[in-house]
PDB file of N, CA and C in Angstrom:
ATOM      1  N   UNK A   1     -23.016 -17.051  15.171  1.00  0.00           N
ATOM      2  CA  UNK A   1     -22.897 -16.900  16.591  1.00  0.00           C
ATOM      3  C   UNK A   1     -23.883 -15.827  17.041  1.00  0.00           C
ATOM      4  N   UNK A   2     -24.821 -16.113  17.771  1.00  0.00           N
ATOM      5  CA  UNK A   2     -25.694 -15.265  18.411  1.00  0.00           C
ATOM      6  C   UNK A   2     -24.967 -14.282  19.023  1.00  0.00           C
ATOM      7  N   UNK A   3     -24.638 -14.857  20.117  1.00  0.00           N
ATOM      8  CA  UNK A   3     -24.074 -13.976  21.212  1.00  0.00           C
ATOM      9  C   UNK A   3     -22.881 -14.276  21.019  1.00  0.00           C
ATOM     10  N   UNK A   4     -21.395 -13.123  20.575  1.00  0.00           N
ATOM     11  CA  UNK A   4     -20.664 -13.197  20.469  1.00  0.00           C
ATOM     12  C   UNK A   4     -19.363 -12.538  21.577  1.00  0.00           C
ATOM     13  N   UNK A   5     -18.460 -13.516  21.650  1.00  0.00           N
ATOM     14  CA  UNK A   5     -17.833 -13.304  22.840  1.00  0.00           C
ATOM     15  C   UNK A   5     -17.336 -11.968  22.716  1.00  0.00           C
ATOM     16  N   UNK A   6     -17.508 -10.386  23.312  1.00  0.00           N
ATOM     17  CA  UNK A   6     -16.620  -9.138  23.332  1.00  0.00           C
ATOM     18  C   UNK A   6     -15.240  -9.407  24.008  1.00  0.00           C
ATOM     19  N   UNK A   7     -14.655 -10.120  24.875  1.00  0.00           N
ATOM     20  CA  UNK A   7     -13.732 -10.261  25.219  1.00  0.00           C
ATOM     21  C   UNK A   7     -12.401 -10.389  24.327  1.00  0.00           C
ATOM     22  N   UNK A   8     -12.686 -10.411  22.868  1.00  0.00           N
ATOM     23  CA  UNK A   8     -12.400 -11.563  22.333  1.00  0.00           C
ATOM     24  C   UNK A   8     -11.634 -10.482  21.036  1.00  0.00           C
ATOM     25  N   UNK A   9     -11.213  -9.823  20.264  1.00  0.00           N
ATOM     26  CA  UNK A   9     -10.974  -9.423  18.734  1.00  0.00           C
ATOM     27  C   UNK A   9     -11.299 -10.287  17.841  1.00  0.00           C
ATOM     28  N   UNK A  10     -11.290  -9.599  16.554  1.00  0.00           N
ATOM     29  CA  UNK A  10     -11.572 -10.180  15.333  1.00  0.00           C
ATOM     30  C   UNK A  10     -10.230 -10.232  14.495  1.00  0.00           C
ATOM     31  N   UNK A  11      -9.750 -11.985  14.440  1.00  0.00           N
ATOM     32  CA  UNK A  11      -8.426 -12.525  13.808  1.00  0.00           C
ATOM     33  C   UNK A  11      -8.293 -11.748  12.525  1.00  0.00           C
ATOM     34  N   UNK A  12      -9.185 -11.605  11.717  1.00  0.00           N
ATOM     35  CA  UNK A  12      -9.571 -11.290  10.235  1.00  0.00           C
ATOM     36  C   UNK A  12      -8.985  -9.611  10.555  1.00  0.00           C
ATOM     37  N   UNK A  13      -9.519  -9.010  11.294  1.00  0.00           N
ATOM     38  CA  UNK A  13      -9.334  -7.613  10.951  1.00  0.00           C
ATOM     39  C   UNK A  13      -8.006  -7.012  11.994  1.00  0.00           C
ATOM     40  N   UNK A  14      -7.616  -7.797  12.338  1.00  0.00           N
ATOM     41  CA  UNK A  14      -5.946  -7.650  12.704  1.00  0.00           C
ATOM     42  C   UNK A  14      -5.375  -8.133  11.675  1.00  0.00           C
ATOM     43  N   UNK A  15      -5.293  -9.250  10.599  1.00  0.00           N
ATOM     44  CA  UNK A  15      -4.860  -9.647   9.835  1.00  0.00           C
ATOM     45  C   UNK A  15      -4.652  -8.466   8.957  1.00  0.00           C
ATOM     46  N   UNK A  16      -5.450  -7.623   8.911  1.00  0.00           N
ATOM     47  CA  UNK A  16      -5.822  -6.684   7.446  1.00  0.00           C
ATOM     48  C   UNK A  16      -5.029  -5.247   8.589  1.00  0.00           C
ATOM     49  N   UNK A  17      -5.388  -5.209   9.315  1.00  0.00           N
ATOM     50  CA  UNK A  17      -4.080  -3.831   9.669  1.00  0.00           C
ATOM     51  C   UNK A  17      -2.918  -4.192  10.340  1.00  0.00           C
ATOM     52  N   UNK A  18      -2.752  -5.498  10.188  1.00  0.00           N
ATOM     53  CA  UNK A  18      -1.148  -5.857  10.584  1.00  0.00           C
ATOM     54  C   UNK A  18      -0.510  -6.023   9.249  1.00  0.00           C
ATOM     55  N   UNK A  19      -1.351  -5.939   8.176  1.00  0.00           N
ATOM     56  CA  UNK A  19      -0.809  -6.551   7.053  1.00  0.00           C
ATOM     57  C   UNK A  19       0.178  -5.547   6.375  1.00  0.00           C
ATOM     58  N   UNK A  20       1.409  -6.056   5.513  1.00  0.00           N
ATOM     59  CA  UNK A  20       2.735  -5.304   5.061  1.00  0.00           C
ATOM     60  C   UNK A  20       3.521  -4.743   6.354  1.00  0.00           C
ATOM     61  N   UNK A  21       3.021  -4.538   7.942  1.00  0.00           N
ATOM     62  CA  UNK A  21       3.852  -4.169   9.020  1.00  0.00           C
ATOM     63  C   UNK A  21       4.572  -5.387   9.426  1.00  0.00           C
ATOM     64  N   UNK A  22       5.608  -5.199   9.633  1.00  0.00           N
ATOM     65  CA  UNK A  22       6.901  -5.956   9.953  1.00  0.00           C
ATOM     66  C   UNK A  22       6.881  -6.587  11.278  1.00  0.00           C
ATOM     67  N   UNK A  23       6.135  -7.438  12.624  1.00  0.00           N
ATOM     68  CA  UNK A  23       5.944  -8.145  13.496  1.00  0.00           C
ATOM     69  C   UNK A  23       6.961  -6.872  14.814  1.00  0.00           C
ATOM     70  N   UNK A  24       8.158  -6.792  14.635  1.00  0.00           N
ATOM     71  CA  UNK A  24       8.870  -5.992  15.876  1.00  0.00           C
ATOM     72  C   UNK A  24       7.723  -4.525  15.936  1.00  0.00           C
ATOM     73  N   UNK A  25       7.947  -3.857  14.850  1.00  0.00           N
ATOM     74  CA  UNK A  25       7.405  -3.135  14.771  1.00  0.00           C
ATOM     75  C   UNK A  25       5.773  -2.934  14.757  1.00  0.00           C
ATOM     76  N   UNK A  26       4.940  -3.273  15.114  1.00  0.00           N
ATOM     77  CA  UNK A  26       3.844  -3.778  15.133  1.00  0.00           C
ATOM     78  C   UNK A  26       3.741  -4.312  16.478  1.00  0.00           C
ATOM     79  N   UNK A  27       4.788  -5.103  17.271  1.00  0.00           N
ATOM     80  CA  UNK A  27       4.906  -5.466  18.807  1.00  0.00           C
ATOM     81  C   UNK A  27       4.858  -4.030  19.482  1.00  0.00           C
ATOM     82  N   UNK A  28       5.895  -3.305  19.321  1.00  0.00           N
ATOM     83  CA  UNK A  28       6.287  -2.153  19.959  1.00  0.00           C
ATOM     84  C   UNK A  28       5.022  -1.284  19.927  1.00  0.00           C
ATOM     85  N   UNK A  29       3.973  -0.616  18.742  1.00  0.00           N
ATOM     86  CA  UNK A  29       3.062  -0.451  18.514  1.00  0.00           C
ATOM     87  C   UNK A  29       2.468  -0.592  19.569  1.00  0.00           C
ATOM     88  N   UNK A  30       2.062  -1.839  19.779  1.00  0.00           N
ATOM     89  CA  UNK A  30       0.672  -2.341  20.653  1.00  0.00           C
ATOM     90  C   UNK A  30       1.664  -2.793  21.826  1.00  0.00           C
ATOM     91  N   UNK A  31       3.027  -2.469  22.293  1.00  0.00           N
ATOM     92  CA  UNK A  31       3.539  -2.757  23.325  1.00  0.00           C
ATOM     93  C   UNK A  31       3.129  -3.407  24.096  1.00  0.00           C
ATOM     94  N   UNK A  32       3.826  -4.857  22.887  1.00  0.00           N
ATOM     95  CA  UNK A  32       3.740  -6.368  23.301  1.00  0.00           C
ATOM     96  C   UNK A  32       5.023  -6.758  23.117  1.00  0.00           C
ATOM     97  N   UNK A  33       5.449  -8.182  23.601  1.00  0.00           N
ATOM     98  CA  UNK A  33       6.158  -9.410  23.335  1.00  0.00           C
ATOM     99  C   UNK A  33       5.990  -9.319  21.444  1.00  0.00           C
ATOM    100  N   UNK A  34       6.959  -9.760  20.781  1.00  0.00           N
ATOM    101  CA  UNK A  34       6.971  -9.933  19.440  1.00  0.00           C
ATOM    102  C   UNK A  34       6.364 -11.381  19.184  1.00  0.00           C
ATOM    103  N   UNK A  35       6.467 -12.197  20.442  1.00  0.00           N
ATOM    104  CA  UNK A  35       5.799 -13.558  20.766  1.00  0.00           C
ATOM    105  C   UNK A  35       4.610 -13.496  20.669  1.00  0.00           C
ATOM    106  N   UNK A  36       4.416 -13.064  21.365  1.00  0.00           N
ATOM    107  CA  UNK A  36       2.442 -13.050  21.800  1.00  0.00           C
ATOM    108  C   UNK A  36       2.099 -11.834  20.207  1.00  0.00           C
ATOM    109  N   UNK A  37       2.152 -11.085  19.785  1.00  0.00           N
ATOM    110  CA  UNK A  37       2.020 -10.700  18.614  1.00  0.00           C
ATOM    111  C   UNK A  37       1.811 -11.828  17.448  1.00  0.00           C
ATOM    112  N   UNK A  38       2.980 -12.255  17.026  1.00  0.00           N
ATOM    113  CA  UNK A  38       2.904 -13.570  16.685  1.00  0.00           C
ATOM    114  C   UNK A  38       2.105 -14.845  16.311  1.00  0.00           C
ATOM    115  N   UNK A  39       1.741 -15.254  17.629  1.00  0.00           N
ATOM    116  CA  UNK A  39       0.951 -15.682  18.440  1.00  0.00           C
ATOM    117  C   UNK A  39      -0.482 -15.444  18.210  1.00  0.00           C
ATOM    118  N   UNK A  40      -0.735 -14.186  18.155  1.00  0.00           N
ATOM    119  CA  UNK A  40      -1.958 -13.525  18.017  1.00  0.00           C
ATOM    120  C   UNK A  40      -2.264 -13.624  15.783  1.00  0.00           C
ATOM    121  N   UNK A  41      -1.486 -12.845  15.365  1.00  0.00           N
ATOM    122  CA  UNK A  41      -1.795 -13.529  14.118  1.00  0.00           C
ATOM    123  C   UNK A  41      -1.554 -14.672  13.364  1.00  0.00           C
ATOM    124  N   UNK A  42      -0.795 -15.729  13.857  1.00  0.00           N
ATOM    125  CA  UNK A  42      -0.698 -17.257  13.356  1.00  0.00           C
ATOM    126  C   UNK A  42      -2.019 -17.610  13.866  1.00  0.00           C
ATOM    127  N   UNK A  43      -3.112 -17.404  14.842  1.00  0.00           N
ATOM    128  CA  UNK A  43      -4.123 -17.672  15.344  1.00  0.00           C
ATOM    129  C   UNK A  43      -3.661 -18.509  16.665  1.00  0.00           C
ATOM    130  N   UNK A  44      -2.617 -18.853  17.033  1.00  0.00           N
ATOM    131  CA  UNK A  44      -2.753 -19.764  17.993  1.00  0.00           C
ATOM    132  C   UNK A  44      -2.810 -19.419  19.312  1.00  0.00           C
ATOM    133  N   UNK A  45      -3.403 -18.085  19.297  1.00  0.00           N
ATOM    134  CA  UNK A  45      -3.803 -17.702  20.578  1.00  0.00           C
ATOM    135  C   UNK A  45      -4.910 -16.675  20.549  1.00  0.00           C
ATOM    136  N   UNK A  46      -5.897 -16.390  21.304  1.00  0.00           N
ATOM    137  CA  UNK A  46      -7.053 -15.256  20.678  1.00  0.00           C
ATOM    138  C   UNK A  46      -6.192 -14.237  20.897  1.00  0.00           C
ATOM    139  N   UNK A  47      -7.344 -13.164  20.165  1.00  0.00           N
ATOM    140  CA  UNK A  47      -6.397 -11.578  19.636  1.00  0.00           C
ATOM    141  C   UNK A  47      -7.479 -11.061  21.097  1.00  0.00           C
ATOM    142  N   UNK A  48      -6.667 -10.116  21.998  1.00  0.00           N
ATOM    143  CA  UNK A  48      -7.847  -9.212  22.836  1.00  0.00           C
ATOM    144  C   UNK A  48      -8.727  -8.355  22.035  1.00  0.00           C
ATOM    145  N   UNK A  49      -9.785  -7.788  22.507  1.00  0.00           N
ATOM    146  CA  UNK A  49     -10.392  -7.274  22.201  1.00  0.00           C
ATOM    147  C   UNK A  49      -9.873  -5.616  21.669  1.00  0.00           C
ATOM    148  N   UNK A  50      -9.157  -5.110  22.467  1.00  0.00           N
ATOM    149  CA  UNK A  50      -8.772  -3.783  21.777  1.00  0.00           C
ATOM    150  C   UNK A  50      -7.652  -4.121  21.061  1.00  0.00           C
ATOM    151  N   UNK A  51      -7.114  -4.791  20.550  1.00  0.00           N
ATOM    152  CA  UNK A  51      -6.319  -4.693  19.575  1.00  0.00           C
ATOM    153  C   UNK A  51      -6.395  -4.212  18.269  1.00  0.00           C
ATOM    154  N   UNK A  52      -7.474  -4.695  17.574  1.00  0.00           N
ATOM    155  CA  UNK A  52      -7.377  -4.460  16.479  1.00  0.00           C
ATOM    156  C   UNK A  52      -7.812  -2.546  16.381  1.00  0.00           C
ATOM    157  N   UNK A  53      -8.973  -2.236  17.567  1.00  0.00           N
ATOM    158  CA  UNK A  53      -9.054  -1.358  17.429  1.00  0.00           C
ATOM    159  C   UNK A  53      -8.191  -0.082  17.747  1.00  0.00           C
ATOM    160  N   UNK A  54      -7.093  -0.728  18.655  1.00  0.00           N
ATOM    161  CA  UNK A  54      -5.896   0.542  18.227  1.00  0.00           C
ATOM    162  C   UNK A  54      -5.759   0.629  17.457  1.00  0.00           C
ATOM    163  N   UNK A  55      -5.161  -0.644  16.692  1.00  0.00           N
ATOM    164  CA  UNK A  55      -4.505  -0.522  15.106  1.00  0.00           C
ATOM    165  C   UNK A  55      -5.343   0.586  14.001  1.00  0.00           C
ATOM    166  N   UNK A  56      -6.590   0.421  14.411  1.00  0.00           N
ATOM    167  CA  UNK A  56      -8.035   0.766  13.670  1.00  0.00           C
ATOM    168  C   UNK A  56      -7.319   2.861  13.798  1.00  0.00           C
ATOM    169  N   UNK A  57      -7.541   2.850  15.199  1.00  0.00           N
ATOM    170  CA  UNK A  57      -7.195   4.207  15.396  1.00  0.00           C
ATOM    171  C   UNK A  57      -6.009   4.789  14.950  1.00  0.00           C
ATOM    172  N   UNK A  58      -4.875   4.085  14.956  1.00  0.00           N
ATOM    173  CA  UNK A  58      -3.786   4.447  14.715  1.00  0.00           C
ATOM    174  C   UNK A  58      -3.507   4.780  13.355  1.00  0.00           C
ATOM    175  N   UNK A  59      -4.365   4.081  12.188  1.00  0.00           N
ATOM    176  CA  UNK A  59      -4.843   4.003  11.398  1.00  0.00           C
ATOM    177  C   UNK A  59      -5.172   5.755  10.452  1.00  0.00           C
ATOM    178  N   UNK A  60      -6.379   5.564  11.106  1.00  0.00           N
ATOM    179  CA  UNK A  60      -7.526   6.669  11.293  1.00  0.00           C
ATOM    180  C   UNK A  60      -6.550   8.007  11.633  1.00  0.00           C
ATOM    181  N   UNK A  61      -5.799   8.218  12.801  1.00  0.00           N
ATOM    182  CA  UNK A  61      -4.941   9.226  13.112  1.00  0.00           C
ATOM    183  C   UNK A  61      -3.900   9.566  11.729  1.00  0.00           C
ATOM    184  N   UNK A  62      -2.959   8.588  11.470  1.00  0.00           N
ATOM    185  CA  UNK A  62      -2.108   8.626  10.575  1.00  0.00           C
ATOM    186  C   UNK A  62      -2.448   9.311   9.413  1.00  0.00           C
ATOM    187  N   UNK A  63      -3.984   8.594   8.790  1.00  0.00           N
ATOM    188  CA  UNK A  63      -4.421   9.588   7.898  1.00  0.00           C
ATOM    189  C   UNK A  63      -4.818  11.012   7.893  1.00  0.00           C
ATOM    190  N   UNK A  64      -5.539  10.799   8.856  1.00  0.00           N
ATOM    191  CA  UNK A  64      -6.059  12.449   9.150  1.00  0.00           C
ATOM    192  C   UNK A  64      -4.518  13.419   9.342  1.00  0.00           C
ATOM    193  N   UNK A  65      -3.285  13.004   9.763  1.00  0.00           N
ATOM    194  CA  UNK A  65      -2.254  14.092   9.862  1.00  0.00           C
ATOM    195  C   UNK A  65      -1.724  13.982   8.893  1.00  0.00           C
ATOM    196  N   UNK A  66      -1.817  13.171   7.540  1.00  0.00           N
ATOM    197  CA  UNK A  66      -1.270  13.481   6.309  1.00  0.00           C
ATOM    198  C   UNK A  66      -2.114  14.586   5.932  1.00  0.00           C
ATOM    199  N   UNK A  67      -3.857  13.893   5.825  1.00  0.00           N
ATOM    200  CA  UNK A  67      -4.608  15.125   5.198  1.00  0.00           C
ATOM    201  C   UNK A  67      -4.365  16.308   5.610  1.00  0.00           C
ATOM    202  N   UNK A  68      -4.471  16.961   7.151  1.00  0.00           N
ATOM    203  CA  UNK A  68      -3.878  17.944   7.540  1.00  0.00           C
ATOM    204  C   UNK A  68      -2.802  18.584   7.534  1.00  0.00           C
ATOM    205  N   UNK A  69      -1.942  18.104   6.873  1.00  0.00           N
ATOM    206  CA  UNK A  69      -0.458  18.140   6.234  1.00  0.00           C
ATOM    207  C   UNK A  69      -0.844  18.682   4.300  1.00  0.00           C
ATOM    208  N   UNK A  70      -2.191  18.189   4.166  1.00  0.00           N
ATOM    209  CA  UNK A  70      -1.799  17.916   2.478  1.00  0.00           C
ATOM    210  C   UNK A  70      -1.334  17.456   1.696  1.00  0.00           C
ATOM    211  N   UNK A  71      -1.184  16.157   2.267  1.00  0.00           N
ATOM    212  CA  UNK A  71      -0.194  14.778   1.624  1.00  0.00           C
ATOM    213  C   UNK A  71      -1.353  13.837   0.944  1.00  0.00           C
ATOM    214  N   UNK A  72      -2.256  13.872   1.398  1.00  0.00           N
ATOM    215  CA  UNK A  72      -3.053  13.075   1.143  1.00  0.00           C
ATOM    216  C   UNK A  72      -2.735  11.562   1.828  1.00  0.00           C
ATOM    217  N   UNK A  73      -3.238   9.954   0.417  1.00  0.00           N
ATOM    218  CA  UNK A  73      -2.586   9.348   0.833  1.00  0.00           C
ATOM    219  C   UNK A  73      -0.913   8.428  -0.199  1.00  0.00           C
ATOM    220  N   UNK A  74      -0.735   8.070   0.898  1.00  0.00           N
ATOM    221  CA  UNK A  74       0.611   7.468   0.189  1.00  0.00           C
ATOM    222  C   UNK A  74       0.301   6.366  -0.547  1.00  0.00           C
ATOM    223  N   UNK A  75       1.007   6.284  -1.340  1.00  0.00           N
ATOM    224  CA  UNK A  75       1.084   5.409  -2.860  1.00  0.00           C
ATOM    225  C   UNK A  75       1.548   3.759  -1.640  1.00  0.00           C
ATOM    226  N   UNK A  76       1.263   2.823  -2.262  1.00  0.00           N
ATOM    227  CA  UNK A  76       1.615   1.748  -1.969  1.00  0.00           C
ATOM    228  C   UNK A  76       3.263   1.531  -2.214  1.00  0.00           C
ATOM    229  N   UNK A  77       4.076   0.901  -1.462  1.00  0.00           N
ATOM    230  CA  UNK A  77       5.037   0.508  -1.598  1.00  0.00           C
ATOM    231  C   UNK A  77       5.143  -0.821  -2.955  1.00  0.00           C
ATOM    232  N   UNK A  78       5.964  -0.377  -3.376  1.00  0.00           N
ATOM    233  CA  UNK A  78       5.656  -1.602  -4.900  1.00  0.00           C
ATOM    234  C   UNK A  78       7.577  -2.329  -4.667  1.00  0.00           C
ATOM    235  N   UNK A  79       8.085  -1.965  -4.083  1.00  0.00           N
ATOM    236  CA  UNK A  79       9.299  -2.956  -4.366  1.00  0.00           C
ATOM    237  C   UNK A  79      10.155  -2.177  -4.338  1.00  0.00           C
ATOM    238  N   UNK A  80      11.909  -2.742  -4.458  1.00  0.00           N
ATOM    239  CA  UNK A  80      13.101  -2.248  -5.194  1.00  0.00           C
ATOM    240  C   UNK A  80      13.112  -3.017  -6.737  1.00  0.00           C
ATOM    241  N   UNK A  81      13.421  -2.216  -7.196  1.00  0.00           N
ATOM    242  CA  UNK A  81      13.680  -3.521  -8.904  1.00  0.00           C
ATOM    243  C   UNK A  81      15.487  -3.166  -9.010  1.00  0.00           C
ATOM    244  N   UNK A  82      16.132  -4.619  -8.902  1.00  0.00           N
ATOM    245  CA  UNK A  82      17.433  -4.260  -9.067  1.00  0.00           C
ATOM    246  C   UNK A  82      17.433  -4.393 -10.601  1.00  0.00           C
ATOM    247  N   UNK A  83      18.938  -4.051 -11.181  1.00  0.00           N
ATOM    248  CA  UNK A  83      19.816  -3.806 -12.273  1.00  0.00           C
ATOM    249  C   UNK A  83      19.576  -5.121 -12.845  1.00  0.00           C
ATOM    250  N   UNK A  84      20.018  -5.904 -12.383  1.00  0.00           N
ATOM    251  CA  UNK A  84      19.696  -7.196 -12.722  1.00  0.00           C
ATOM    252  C   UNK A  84      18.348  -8.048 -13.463  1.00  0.00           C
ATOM    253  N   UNK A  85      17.117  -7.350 -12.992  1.00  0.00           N
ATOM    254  CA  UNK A  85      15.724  -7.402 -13.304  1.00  0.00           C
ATOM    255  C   UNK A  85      15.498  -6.983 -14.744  1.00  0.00           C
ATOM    256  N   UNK A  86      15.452  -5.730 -14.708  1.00  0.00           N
ATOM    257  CA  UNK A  86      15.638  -4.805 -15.761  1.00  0.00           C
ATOM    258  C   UNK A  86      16.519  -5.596 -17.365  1.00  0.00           C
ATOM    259  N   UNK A  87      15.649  -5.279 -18.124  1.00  0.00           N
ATOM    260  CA  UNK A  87      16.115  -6.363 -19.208  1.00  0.00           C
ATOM    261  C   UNK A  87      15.666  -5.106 -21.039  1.00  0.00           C
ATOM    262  N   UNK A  88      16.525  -4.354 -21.650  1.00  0.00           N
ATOM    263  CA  UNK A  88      16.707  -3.328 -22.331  1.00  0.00           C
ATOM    264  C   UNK A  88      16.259  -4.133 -23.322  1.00  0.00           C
ATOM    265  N   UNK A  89      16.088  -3.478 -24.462  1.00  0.00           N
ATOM    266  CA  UNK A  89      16.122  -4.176 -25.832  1.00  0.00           C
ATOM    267  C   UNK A  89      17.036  -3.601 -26.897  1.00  0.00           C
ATOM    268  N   UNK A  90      18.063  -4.695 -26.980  1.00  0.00           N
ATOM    269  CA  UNK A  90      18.963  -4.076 -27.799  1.00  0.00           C
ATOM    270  C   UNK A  90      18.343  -3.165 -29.228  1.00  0.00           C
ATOM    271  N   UNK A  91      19.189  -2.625 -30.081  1.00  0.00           N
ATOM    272  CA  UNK A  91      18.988  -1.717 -31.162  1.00  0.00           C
ATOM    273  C   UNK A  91      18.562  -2.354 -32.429  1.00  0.00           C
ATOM    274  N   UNK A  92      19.135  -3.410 -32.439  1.00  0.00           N
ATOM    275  CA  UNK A  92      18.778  -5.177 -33.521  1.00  0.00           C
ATOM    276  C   UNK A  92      17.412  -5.410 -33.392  1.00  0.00           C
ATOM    277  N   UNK A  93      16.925  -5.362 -32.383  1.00  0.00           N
ATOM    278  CA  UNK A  93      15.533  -5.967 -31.855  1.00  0.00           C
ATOM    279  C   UNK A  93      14.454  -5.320 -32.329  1.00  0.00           C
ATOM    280  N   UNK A  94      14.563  -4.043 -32.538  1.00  0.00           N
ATOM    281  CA  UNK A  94      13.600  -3.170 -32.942  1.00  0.00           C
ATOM    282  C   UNK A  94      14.239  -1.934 -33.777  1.00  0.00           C
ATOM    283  N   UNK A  95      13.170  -1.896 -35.146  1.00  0.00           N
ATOM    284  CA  UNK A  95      13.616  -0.709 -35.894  1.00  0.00           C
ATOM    285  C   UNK A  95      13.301   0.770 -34.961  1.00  0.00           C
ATOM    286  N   UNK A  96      14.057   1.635 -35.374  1.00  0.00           N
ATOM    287  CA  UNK A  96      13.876   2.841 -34.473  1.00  0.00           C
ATOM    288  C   UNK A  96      12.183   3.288 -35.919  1.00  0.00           C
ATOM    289  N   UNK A  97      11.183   3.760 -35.039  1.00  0.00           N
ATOM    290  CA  UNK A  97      10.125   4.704 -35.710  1.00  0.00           C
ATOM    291  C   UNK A  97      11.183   5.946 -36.139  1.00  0.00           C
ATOM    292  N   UNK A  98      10.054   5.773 -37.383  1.00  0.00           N
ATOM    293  CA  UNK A  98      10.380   6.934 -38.313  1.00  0.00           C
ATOM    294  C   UNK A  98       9.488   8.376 -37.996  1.00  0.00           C
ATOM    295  N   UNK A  99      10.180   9.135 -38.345  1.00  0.00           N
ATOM    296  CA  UNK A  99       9.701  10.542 -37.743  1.00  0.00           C
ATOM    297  C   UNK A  99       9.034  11.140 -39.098  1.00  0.00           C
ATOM    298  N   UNK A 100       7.889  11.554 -39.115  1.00  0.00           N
ATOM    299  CA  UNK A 100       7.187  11.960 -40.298  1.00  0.00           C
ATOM    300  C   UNK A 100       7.223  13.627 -39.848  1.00  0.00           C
ATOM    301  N   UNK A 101       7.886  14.321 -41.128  1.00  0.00           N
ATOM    302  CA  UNK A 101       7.868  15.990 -40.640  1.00  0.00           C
ATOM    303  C   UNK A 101       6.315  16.305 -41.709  1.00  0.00           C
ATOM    304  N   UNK A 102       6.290  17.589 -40.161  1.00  0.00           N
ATOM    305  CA  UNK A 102       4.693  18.446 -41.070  1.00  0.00           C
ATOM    306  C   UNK A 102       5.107  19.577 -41.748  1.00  0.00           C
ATOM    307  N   UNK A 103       4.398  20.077 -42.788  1.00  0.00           N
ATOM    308  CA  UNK A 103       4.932  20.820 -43.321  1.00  0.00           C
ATOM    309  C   UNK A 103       4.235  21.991 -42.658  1.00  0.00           C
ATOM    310  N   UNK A 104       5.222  22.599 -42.033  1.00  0.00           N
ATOM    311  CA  UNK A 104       4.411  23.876 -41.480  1.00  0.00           C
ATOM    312  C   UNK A 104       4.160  25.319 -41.890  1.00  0.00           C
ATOM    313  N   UNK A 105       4.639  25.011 -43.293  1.00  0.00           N
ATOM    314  CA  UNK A 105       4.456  26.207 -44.122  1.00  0.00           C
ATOM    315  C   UNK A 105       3.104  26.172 -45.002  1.00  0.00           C
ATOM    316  N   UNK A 106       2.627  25.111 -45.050  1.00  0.00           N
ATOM    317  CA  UNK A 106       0.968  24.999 -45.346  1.00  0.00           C
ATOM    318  C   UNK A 106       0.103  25.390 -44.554  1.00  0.00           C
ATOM    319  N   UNK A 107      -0.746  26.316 -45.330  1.00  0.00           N
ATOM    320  CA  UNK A 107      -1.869  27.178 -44.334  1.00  0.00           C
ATOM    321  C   UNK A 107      -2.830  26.417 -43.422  1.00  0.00           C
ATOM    322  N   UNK A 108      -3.078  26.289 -42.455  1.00  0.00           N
ATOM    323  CA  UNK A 108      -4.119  25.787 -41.947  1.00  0.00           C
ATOM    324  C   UNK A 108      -5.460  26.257 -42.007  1.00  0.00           C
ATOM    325  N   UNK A 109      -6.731  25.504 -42.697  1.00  0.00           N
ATOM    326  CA  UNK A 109      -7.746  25.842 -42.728  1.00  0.00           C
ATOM    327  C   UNK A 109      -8.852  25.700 -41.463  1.00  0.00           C
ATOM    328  N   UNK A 110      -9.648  26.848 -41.345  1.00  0.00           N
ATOM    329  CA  UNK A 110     -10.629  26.763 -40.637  1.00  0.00           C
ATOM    330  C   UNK A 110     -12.119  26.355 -40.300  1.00  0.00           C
ATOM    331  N   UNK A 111     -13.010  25.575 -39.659  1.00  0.00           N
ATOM    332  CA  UNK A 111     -13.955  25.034 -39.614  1.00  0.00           C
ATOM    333  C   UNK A 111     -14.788  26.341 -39.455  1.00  0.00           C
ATOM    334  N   UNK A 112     -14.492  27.297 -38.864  1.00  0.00           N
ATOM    335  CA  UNK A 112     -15.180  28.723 -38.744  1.00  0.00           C
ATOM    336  C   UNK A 112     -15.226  29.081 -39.878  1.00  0.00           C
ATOM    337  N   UNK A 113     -16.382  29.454 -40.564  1.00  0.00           N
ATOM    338  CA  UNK A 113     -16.709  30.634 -41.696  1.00  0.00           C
ATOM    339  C   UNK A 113     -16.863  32.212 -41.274  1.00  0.00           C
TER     340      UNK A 113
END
């Protein structure tokens, strides 16, 4: 596209800072309809033009008041793992390692002369 419409956002890069945010939350954000949000990333309606770049800023802010905090950044969210998941290995399954003792009453020699 030569001349590209400014009126207009980029679907792709709302995709990527809407991404892991939860649609209500992300409406309220950009204080919208959870519809037209929606709407806006299923593609079936264009994204405006400042959208993505709030997100962009909001972004940008968030970090900078961790750094200024000294938090740095936050670890990715990886899950809950229930009880259920979690799978032990009984005592049958594997010999316990054997513990080899040092004798620490033998002198240790030196590479220094």
């Amino acid at each position: 596209m030569r001349y590209p419409n400014l009126r207009y956002g980029n679907p792709t890069e709302l995709a990527y800072y809407a991404m892991g945010v939860p649609v209500p939350v992300l409406a309220r954000r950009l204080r919208r309809d959870e519809r037209t949000v929606r709407d806006w990333i299923s593609g079936r309606t264009r994204v405006p033009w400042w959208v993505p770049e709030v997100l962009r800023l909001q972004r940008i802010e968030a970090d900078l008041r961790q750094r200024q905090m000294g938090m740095g950044a936050l670890a990715p969210r990886l899950g809950v793992v229930g009880a259920d998941v979690i799978a032990l290995a009984t005592p049958d399954a594997k010999k316990p390692h054997e513990l080899r003792l040092v004798d620490t009453a033998a002198p240790l020699t030196s590479c220094a002369s």
